[in-house]
N, C-alpha and C. Protein backbone atom coordinates (compact mmCIF):
# COMPACT_ATOMS: atom_id res chain seq x y z
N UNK A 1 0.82 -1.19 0.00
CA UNK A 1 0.00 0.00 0.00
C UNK A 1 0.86 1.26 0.00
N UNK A 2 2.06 1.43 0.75
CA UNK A 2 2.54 2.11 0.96
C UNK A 2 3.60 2.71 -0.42
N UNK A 3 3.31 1.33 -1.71
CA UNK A 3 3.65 1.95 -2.91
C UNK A 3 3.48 2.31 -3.53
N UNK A 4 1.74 2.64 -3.08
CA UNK A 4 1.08 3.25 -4.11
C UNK A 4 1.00 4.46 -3.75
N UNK A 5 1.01 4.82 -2.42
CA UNK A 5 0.92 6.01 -2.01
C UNK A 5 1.82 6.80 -2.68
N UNK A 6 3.17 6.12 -2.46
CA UNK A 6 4.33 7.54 -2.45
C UNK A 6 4.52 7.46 -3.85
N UNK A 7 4.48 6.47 -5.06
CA UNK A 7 4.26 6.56 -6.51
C UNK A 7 2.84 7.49 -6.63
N UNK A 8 1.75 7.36 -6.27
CA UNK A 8 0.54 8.82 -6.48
C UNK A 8 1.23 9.98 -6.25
N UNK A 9 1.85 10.51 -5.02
CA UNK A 9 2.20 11.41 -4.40
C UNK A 9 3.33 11.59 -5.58
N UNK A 10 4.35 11.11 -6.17
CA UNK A 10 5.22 11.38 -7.12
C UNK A 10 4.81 12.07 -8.08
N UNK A 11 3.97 11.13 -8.89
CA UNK A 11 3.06 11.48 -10.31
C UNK A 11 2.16 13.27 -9.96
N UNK A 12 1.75 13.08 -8.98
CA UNK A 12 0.84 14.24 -8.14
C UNK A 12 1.84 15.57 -8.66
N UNK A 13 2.82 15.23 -7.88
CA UNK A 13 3.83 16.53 -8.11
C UNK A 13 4.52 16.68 -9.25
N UNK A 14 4.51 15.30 -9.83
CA UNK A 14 4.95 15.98 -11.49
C UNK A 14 3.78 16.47 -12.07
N UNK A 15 2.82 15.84 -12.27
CA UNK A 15 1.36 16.73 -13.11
C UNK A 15 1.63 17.91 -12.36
N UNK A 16 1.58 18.78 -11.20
CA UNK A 16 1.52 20.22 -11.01
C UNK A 16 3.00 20.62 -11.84
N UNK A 17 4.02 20.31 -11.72
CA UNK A 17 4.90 20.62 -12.01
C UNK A 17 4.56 20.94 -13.61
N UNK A 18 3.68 20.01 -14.42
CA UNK A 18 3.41 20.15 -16.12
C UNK A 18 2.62 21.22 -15.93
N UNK A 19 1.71 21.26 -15.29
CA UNK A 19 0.67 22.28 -15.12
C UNK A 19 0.95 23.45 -15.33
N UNK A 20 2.27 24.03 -14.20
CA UNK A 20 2.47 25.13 -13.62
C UNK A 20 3.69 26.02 -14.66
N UNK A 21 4.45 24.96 -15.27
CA UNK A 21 4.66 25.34 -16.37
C UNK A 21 4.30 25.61 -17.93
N UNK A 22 3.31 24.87 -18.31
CA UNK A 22 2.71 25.25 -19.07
C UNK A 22 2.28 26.33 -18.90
N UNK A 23 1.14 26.64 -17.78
CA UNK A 23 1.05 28.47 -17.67
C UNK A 23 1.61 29.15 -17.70
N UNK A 24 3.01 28.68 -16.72
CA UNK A 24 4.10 29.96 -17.18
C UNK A 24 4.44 30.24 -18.66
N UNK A 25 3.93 29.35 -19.57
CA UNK A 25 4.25 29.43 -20.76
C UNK A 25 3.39 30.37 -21.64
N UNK A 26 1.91 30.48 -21.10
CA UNK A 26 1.37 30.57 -21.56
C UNK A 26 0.85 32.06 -21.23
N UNK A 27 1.42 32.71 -19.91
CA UNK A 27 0.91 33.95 -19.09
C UNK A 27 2.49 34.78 -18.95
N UNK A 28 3.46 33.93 -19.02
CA UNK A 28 5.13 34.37 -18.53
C UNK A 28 4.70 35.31 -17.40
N UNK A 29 4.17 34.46 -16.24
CA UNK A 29 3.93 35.58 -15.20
C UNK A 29 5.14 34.61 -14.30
N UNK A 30 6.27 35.05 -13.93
CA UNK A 30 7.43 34.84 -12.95
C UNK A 30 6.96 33.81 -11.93
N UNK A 31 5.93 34.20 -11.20
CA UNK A 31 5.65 33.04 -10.00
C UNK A 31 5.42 31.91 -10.17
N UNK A 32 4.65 31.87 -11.09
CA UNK A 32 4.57 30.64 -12.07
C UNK A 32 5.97 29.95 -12.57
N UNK A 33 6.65 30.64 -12.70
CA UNK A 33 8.22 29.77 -13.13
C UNK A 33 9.10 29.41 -11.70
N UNK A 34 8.76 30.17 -11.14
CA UNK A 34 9.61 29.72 -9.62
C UNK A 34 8.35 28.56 -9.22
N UNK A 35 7.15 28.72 -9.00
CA UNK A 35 6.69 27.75 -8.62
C UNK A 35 6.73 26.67 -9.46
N UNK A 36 6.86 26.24 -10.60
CA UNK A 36 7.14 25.17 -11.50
C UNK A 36 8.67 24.51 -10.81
N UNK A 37 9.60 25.50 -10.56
CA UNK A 37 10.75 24.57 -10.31
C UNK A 37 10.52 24.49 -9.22
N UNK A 38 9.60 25.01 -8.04
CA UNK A 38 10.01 24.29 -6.96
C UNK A 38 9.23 22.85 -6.62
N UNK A 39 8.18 22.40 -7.75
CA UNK A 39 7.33 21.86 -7.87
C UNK A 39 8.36 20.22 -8.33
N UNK A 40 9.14 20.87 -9.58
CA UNK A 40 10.50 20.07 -10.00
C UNK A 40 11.05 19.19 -8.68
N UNK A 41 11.57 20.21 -7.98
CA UNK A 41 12.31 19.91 -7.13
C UNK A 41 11.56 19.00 -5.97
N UNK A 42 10.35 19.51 -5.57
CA UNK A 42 9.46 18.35 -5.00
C UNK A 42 9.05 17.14 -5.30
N UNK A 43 9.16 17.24 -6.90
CA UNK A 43 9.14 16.10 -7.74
C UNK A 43 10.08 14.93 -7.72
N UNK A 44 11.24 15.50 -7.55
CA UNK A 44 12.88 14.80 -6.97
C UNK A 44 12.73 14.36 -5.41
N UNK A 45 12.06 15.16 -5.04
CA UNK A 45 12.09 14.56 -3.36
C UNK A 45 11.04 13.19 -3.65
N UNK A 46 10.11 13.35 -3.96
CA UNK A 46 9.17 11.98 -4.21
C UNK A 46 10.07 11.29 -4.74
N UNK A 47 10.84 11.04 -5.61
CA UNK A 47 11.30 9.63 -6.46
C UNK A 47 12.30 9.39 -5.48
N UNK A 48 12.87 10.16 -5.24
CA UNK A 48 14.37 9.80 -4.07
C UNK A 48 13.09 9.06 -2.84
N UNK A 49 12.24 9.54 -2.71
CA UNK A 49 11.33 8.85 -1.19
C UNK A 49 10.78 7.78 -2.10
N UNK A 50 10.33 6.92 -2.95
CA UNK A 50 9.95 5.78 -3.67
C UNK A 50 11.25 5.29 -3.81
N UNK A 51 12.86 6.00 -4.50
CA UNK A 51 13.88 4.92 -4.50
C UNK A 51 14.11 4.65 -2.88
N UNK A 52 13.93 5.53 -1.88
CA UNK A 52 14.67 5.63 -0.40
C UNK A 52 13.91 4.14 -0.11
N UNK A 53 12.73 4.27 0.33
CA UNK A 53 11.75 3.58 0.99
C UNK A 53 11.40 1.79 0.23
N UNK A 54 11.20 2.16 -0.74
CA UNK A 54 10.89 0.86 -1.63
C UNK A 54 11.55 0.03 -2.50
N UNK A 55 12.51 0.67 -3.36
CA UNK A 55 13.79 0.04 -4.28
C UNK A 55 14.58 -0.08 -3.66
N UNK A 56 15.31 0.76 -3.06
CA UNK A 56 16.79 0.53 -2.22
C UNK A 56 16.44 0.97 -0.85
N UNK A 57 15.72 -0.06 0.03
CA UNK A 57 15.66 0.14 1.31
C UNK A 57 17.06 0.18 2.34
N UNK A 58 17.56 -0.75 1.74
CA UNK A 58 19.52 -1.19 2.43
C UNK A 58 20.13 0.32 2.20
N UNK A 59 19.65 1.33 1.93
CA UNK A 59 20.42 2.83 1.55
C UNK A 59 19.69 3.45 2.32
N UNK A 60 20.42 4.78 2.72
CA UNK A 60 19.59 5.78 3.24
C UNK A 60 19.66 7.07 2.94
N UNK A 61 18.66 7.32 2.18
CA UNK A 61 18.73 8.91 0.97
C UNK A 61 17.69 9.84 1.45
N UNK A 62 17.76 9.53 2.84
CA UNK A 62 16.86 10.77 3.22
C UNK A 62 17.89 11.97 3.45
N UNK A 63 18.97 12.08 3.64
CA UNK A 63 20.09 13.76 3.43
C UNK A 63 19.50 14.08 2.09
N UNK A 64 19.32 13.50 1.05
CA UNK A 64 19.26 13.77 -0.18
C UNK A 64 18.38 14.17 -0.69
N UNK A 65 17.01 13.28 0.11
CA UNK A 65 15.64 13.96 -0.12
C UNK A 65 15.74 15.46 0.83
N UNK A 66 15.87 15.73 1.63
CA UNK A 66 15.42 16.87 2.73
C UNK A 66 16.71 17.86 1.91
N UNK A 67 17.61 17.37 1.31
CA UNK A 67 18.07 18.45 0.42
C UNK A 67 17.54 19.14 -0.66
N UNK A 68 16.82 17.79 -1.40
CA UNK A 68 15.79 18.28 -2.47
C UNK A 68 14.54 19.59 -2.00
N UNK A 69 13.98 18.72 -0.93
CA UNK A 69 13.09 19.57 -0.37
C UNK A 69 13.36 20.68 -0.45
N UNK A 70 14.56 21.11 0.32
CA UNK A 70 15.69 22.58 1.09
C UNK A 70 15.14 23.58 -0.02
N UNK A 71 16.28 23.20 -1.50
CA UNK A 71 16.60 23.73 -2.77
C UNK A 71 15.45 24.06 -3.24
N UNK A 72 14.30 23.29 -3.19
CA UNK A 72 13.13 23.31 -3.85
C UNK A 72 11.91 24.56 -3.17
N UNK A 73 12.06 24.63 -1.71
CA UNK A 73 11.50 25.22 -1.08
C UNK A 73 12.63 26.44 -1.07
N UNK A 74 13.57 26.62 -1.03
CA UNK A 74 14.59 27.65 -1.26
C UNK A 74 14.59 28.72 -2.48
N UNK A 75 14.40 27.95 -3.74
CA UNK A 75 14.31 28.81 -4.75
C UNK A 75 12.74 29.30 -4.86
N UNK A 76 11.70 28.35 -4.50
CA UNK A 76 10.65 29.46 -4.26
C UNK A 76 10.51 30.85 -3.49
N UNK A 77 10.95 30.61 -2.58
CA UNK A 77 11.48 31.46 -1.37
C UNK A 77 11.88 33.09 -2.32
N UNK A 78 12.50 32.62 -3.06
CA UNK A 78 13.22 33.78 -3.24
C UNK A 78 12.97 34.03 -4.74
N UNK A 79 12.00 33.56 -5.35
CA UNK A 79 11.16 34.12 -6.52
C UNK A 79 9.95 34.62 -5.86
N UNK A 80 9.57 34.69 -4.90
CA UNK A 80 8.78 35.01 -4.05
C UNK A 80 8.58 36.81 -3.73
N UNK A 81 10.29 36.29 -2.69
CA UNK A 81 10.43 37.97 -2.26
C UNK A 81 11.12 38.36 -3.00
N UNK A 82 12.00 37.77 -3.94
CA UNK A 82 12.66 39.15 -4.94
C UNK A 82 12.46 39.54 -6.09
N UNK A 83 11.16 38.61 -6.28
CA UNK A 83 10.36 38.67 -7.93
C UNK A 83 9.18 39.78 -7.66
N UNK A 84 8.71 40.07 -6.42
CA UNK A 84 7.60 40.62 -6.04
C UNK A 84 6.94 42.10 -7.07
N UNK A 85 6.35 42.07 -7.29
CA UNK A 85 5.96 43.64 -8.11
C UNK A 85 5.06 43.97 -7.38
């Protein structure tokens, strides 16, 4: 059960991730492009948590996920406050 979850939760954050760029494509409104990559980058934390948890349990890639997270929540951060109009 628990593989279906975190494979939904993966797919989940890549469809926003298609989503959110396409609009940016379609509006080129800035928040929209920071939120697309941080969406990316959440997207990387899911597959690293499906390889962490389910493929390579004998490993431990949670530094790697909570880095993803960091970067991902980091560059929003700051398309945020320094994109602001």
């Amino acid at each position: 059960m628990a593989t279906v979850i975190y494979t939904l939760d993966a797919l989940t954050a890549l469809v926003c991730t298609i989503l959110l760029f396409r609009a940016y494509l379609r509006g080129r409104y800035r928040l929209l492009l920071w939120s697309s990559i941080c969406f990316a980058g959440l997207t990387l934390n899911n597959i690293l948590l499906v390889l962490d948890k389910i493929l390579l349990p004998e490993i431990d890639l949670s530094p790697w996920r909570s880095a993803a997270a960091l970067v991902a929540m980091a560059i929003l951060l700051y398309g945020m406050i320094w994109d602001s109009e």
